[in-house]
N, C-alpha and C. Protein backbone atom coordinates (compact mmCIF):
# COMPACT_ATOMS: atom_id res chain seq x y z
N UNK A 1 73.41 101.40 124.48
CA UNK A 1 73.64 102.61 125.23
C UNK A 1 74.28 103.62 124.29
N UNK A 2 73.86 104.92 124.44
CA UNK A 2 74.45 105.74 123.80
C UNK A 2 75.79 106.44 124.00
N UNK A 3 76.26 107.11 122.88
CA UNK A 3 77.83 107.85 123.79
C UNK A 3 77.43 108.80 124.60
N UNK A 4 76.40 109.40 124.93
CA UNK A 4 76.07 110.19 126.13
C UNK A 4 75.14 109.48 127.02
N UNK A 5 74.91 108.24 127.28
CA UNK A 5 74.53 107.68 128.08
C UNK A 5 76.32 106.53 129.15
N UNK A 6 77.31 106.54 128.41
CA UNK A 6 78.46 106.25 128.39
C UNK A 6 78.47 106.35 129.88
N UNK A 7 79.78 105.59 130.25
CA UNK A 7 80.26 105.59 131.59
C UNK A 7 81.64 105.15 131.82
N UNK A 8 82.50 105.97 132.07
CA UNK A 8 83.80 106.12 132.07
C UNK A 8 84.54 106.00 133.26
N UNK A 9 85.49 105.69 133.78
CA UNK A 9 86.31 105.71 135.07
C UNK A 9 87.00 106.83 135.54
N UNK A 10 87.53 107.53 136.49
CA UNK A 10 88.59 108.66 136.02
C UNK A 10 89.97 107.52 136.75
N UNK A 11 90.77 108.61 137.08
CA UNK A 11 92.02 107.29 137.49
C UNK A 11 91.89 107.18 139.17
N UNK A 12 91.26 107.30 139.98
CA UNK A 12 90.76 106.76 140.83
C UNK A 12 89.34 105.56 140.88
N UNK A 13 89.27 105.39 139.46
CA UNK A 13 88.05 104.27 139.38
C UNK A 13 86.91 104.93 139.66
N UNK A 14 86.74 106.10 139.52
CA UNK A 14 85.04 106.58 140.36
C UNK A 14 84.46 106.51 138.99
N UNK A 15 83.31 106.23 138.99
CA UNK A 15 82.11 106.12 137.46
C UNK A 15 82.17 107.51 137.48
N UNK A 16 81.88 107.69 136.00
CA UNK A 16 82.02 108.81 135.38
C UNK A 16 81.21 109.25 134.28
N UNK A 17 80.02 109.73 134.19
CA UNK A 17 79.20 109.98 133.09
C UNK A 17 79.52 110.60 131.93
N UNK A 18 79.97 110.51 130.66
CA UNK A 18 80.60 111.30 129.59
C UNK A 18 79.23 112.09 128.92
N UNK A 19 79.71 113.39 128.89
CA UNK A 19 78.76 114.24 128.37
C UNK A 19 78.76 114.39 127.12
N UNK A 20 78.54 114.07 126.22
CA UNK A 20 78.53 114.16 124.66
C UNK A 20 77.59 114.64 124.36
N UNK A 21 76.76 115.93 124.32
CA UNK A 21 75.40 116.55 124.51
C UNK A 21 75.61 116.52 122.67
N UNK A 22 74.90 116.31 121.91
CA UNK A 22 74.59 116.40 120.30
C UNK A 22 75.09 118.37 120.34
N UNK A 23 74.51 119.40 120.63
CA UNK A 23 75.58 120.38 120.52
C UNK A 23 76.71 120.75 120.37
N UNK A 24 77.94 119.42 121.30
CA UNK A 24 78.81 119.42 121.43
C UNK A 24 79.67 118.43 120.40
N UNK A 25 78.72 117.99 120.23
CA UNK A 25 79.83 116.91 118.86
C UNK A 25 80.30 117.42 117.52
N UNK A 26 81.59 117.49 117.82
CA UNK A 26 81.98 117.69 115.91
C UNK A 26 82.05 116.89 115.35
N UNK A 27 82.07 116.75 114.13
CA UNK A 27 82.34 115.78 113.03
C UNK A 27 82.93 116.25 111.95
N UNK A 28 83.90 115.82 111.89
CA UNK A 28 85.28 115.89 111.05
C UNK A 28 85.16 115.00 109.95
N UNK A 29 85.72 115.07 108.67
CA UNK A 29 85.25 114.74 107.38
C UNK A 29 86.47 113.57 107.97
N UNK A 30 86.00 112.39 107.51
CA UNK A 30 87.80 111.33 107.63
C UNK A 30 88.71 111.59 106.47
N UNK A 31 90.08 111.32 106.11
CA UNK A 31 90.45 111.89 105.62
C UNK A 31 90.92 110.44 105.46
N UNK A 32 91.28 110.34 103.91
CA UNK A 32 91.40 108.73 103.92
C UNK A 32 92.50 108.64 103.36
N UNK A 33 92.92 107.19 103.72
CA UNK A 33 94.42 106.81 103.50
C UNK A 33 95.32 107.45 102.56
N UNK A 34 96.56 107.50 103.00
CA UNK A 34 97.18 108.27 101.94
C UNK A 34 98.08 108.14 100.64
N UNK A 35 98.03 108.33 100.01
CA UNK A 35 98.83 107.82 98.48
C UNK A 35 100.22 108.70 98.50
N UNK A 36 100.81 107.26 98.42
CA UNK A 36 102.19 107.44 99.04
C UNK A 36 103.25 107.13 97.55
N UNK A 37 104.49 107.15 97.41
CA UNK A 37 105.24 106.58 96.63
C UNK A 37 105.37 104.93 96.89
N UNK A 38 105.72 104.20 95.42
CA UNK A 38 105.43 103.25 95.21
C UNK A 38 106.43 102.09 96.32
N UNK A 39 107.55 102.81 96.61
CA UNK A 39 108.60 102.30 97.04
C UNK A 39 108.03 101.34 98.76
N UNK A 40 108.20 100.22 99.23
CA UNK A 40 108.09 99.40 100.39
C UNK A 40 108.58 100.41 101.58
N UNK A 41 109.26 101.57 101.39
CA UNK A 41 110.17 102.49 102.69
C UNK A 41 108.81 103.42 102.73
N UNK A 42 108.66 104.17 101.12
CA UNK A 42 107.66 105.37 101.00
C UNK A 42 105.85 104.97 101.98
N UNK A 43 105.67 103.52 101.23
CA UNK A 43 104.39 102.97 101.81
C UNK A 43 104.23 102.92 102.83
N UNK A 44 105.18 102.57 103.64
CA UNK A 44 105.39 101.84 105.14
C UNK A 44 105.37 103.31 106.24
N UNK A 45 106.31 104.63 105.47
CA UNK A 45 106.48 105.77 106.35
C UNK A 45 105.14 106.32 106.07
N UNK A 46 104.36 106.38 105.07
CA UNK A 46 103.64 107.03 104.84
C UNK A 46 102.19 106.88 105.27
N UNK A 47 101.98 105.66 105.36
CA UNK A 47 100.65 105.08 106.79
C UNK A 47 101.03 105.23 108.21
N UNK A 48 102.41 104.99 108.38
CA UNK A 48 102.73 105.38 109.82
C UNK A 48 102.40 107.11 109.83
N UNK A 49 103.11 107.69 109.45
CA UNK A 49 103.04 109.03 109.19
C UNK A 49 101.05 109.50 109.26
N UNK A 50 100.48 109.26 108.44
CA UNK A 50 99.13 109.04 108.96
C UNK A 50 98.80 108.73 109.89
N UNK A 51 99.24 107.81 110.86
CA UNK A 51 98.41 107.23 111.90
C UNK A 51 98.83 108.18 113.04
N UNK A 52 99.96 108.51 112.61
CA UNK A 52 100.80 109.09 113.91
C UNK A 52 99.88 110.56 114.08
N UNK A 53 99.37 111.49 112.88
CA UNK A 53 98.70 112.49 112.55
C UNK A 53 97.57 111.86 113.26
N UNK A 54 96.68 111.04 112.91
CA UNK A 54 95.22 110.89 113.02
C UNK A 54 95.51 111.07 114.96
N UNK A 55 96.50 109.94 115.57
CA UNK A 55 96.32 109.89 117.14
C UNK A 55 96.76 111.14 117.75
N UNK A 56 97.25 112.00 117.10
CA UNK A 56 97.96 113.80 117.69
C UNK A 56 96.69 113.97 117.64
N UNK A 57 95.90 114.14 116.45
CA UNK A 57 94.65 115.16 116.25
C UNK A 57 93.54 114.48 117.28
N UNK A 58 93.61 113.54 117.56
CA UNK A 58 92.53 113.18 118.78
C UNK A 58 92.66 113.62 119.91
N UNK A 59 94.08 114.07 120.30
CA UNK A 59 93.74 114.50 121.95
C UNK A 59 93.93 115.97 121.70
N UNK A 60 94.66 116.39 120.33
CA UNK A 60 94.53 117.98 120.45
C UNK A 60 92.95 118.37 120.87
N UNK A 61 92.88 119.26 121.79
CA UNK A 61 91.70 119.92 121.84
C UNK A 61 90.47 119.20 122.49
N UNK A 62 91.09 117.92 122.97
CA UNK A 62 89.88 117.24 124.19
C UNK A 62 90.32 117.96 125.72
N UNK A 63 88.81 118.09 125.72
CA UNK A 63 88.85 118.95 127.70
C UNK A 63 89.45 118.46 128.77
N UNK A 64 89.95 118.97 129.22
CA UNK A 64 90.41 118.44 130.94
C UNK A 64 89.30 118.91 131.09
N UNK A 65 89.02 117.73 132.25
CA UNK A 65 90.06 116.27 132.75
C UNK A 65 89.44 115.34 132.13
N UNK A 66 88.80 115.29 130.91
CA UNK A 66 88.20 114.27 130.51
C UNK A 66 89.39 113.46 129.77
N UNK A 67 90.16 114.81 128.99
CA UNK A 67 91.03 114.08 128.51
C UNK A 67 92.15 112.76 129.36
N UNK A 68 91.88 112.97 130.63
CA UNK A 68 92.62 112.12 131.07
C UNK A 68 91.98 111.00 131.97
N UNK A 69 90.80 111.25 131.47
CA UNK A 69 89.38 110.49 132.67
C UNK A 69 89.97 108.95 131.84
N UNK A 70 89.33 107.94 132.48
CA UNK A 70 89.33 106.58 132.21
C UNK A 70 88.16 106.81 131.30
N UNK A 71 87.87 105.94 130.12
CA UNK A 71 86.63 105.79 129.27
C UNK A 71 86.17 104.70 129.31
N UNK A 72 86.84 103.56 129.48
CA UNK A 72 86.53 102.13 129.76
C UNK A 72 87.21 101.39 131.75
N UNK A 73 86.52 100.18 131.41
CA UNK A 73 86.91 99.52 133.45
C UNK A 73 88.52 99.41 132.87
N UNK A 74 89.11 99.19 131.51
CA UNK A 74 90.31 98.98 131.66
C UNK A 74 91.27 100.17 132.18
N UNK A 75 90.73 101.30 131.91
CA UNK A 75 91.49 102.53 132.29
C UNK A 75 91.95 103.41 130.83
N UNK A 76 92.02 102.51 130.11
CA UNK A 76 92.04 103.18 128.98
C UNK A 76 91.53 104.89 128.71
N UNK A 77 92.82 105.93 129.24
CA UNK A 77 92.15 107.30 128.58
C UNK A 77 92.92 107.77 127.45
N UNK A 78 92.75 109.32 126.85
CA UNK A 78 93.07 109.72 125.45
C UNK A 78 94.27 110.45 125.63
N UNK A 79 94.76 110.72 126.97
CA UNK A 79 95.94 111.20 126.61
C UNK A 79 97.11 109.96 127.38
N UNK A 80 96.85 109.27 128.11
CA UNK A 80 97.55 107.92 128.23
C UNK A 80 97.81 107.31 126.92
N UNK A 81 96.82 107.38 126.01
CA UNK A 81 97.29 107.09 124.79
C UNK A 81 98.61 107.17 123.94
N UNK A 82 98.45 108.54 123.96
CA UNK A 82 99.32 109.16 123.56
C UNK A 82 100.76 109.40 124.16
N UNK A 83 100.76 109.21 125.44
CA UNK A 83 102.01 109.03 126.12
C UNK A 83 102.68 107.86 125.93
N UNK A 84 101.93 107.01 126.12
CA UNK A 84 102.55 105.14 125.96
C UNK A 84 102.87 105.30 124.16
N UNK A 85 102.16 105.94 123.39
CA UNK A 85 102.87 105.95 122.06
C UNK A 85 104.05 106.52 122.19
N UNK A 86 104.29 107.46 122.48
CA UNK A 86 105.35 108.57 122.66
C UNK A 86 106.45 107.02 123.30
N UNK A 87 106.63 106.89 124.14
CA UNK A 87 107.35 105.37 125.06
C UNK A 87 107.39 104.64 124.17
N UNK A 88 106.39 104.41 123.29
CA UNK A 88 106.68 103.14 122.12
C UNK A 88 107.26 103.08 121.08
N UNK A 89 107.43 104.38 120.44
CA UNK A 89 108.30 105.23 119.28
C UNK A 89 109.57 105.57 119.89
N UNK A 90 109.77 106.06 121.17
CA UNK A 90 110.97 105.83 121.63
C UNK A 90 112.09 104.20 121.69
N UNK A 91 111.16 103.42 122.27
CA UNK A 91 111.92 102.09 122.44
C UNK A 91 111.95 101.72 120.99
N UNK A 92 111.13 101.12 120.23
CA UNK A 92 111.11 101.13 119.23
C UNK A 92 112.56 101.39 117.82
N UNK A 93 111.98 102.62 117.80
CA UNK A 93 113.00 103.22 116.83
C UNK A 93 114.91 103.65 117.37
N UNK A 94 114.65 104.11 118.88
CA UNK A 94 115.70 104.78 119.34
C UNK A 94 116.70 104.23 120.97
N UNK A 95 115.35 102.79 120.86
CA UNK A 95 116.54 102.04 121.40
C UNK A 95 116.02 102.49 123.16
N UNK A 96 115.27 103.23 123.34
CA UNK A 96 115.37 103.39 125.15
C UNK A 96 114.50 102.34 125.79
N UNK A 97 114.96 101.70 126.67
CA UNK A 97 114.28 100.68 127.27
C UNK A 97 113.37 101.45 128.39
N UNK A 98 111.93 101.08 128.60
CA UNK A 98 111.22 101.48 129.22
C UNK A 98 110.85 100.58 130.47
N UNK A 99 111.25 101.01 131.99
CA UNK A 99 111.51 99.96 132.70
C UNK A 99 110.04 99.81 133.21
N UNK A 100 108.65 100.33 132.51
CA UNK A 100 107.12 100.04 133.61
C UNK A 100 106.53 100.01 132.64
N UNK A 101 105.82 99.03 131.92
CA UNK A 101 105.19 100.06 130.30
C UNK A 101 103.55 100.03 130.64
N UNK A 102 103.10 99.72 131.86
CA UNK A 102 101.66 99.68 132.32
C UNK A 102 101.79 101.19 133.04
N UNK A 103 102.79 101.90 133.43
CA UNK A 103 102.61 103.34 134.06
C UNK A 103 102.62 104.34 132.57
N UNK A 104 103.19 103.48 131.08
CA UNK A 104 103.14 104.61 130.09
C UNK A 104 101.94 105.22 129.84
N UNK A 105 100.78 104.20 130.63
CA UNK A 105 99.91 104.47 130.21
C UNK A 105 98.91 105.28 130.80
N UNK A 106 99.50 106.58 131.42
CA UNK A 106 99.00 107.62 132.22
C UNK A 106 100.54 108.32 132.56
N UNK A 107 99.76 109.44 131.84
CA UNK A 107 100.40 110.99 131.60
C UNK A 107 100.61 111.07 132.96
N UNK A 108 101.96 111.92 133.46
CA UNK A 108 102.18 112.99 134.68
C UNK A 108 101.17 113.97 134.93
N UNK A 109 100.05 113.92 135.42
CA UNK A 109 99.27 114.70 136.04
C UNK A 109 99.54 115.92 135.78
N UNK A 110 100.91 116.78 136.06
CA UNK A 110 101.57 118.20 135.86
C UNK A 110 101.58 118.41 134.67
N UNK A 111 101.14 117.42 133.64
CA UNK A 111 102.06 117.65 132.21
C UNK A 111 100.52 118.39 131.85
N UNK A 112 100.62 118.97 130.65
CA UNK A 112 99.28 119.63 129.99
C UNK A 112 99.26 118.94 128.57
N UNK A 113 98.12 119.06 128.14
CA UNK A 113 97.80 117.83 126.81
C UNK A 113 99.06 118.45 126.05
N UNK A 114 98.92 119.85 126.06
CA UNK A 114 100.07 120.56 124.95
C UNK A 114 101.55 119.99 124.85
N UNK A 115 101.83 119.63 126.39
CA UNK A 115 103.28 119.10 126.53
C UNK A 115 103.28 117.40 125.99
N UNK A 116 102.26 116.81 126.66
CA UNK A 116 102.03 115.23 125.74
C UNK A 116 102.11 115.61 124.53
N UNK A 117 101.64 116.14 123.97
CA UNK A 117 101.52 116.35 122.37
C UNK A 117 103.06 116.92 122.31
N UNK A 118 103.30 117.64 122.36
CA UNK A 118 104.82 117.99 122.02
C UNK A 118 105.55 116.82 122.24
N UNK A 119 105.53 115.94 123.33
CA UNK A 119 106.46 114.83 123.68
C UNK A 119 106.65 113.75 122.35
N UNK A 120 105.34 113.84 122.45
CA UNK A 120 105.01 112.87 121.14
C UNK A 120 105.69 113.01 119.89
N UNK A 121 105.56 114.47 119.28
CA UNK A 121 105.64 115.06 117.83
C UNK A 121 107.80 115.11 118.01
N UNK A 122 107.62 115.21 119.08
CA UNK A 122 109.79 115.56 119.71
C UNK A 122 109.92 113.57 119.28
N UNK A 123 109.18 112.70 119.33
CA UNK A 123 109.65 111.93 119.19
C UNK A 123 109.47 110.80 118.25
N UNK A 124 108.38 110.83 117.60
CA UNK A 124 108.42 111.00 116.16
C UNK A 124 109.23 111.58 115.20
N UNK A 125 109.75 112.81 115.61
CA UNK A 125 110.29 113.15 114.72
C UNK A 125 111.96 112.54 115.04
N UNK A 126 112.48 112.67 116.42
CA UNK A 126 113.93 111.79 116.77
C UNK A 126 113.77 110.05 116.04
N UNK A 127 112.55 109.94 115.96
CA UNK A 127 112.50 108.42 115.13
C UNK A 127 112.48 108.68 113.56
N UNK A 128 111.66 109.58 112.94
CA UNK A 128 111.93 109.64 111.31
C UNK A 128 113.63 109.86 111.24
N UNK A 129 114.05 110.76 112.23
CA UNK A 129 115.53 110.84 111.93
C UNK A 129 116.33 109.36 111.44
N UNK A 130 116.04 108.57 112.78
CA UNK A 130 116.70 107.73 112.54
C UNK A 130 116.33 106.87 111.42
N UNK A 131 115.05 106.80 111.00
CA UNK A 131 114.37 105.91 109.77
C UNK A 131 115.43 107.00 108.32
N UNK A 132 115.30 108.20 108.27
CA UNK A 132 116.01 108.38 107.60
C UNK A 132 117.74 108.12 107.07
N UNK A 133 118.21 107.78 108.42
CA UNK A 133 119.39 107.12 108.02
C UNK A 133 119.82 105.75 107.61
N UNK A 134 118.11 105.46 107.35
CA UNK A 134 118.10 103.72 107.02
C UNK A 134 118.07 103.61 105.50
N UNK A 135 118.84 103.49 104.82
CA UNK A 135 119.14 102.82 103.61
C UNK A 135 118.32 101.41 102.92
N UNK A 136 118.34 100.73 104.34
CA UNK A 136 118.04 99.05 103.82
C UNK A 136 117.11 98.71 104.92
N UNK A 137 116.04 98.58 104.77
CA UNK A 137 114.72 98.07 105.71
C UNK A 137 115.16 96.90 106.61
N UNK A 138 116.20 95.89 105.82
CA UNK A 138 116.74 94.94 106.38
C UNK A 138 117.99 95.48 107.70
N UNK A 139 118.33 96.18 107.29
CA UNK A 139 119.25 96.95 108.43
C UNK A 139 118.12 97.47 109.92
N UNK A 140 119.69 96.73 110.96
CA UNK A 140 119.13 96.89 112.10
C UNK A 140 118.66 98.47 112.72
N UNK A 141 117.53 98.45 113.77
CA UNK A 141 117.20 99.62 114.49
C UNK A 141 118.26 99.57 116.27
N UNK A 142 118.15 100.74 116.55
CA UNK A 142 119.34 100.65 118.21
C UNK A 142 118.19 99.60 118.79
N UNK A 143 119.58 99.43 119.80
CA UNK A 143 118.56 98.60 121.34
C UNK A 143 118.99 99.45 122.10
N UNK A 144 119.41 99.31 123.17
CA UNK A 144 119.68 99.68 124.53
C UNK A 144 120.44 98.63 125.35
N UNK A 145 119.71 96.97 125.08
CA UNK A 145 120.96 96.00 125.58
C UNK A 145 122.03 95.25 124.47
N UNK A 146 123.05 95.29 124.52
CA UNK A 146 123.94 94.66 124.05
C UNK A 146 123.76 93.17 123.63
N UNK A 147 123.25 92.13 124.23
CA UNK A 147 123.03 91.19 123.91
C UNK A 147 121.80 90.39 123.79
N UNK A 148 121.17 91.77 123.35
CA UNK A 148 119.48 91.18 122.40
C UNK A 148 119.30 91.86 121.23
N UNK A 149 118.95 91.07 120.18
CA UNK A 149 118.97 91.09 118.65
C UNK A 149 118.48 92.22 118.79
N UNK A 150 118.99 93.15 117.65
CA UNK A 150 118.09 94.20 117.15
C UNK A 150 116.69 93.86 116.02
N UNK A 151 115.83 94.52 115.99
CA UNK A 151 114.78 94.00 115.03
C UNK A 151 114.98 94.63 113.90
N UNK A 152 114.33 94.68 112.48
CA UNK A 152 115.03 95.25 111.10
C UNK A 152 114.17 96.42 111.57
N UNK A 153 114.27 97.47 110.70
CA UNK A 153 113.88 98.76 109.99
C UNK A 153 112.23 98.19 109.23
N UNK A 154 112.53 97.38 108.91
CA UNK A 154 111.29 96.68 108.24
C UNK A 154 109.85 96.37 109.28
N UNK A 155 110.75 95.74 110.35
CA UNK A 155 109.78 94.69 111.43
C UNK A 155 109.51 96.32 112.33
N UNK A 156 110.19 97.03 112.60
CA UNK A 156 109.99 98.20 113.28
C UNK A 156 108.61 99.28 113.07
N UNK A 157 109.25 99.13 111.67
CA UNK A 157 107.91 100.00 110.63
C UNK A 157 106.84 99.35 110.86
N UNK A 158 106.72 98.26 110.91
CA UNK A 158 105.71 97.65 110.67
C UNK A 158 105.06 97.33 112.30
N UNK A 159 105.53 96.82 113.25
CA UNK A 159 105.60 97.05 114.29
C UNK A 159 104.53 98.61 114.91
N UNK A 160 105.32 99.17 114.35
CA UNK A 160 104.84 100.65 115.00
C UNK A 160 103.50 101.10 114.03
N UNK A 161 103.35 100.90 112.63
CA UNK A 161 102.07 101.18 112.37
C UNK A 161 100.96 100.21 113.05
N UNK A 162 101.34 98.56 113.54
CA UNK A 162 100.13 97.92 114.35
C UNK A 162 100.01 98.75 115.38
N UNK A 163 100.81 99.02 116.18
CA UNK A 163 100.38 99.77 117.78
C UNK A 163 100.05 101.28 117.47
N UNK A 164 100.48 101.77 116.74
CA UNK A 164 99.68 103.27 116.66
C UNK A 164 98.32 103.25 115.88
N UNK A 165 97.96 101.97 114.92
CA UNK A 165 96.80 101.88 114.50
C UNK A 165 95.78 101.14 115.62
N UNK A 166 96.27 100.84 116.45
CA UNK A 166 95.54 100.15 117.35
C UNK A 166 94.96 101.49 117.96
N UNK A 167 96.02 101.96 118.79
CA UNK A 167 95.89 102.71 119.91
C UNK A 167 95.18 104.05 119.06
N UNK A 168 94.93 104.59 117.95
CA UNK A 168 94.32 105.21 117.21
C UNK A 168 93.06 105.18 117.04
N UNK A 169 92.38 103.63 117.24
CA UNK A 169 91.48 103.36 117.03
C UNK A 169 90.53 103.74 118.14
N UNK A 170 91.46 103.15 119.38
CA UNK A 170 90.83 103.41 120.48
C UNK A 170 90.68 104.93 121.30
N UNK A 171 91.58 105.80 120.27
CA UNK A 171 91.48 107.29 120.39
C UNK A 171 89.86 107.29 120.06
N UNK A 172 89.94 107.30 118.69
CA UNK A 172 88.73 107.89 118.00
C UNK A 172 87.27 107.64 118.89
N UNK A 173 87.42 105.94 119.51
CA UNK A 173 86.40 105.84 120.16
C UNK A 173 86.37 106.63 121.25
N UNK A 174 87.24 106.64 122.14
CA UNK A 174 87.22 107.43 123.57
C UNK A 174 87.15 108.92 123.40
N UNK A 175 87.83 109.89 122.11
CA UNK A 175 87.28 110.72 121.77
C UNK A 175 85.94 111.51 121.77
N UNK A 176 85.35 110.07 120.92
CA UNK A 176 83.78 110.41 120.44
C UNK A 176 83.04 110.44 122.27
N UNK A 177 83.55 109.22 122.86
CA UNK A 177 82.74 109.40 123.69
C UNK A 177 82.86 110.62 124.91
N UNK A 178 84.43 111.38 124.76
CA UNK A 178 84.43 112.54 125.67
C UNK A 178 83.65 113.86 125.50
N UNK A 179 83.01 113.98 123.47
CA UNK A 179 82.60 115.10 123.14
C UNK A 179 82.44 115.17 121.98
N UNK A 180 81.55 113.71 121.69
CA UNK A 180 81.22 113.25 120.35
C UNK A 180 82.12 113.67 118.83
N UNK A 181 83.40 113.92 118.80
CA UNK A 181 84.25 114.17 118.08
C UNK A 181 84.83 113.38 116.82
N UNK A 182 84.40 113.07 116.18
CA UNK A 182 84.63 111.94 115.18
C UNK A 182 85.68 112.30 113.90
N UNK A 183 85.97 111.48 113.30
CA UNK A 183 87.08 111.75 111.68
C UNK A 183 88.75 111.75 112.43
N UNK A 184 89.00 112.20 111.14
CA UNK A 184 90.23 112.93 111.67
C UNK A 184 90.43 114.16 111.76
């Protein structure tokens, strides 16, 4: 099946035909990994830092309401994406415990892609803060409860480039299929 033969959910479950008319598809050159300093801190920020770029640039500029249509039966859409990242870079790096993490995964209806995207980039950047005050990869990141281990600076980094490379991936696809949009 093709990406304009596709069939998507919105968040009421109704089938949903994705229009990807060949007119409408861009294609964006990929822009490939980035050459970073040699250092285990430089490498580690500097693919995150990429990935975090590549999943912003996927929902910048996808249409409502597609952007928030389901693309797969799982529900999976492109700016849910990006919200549950935003929730995951928060807990993560800055310690806030997220008490539903299956609702991160759909935006407030009221919000506009512009404000997801801002949420996101506001919290990324409250997390480089704190990566910047990390000295030692081995040094702990916040929690939120008192009597559960913190994870290192190391396991964090690393941590957060699997789930934003994941959830990146599955941008690009749900992307392509809202308006054939490909690269970065």
């Amino acid at each position: 099946m093709s990406s304009a033969d596709a069939v998507g959910r919105d968040q009421a479950g109704t089938a949903r035909k994705a229009t990807a008319s060949p007119a409408r598809r861009r294609r964006r050159r990929d822009a490939p990994p980035p050459r970073t300093g040699n250092s285990e801190t430089e490498v580690l920020r500097g693919f995150l830092d990429y990935l975090r770029h590549s999943v912003a640039a996927k929902v910048e500029g996808a249409p409502e309401p597609e952007v928030r249509t389901a693309a797969v039966p799982s529900g999976t859409n492109l700016l849910g994406l990006l919200h549950h990242l935003t929730h995951v870079e928060r807990a993560t790096f800055l310690g806030v415990k997220v008490a539903d993490w299956p609702a991160t995964f759909h935006a407030p209806s009221a919000d506009s892609v512009a404000e997801v995207v801002a949420r996101y980039r506001a919290a990324v950047a409250e997390a480089d803060a704190v990566l910047d005050e990390c000295a030692d990869l081995a040094a702990p990141v916040p929690r939120p409860e008192p009597n559960r281990s913190a994870p290192s600076a190391r396991w964090a980094l690393t941590h957060m480039i699997e789930e934003t490379g994941r959830h990146a991936g599955h941008a690009d696809i749900v992307r392509e299929l809202i308006d054939g949009a490909t690269g970065r």
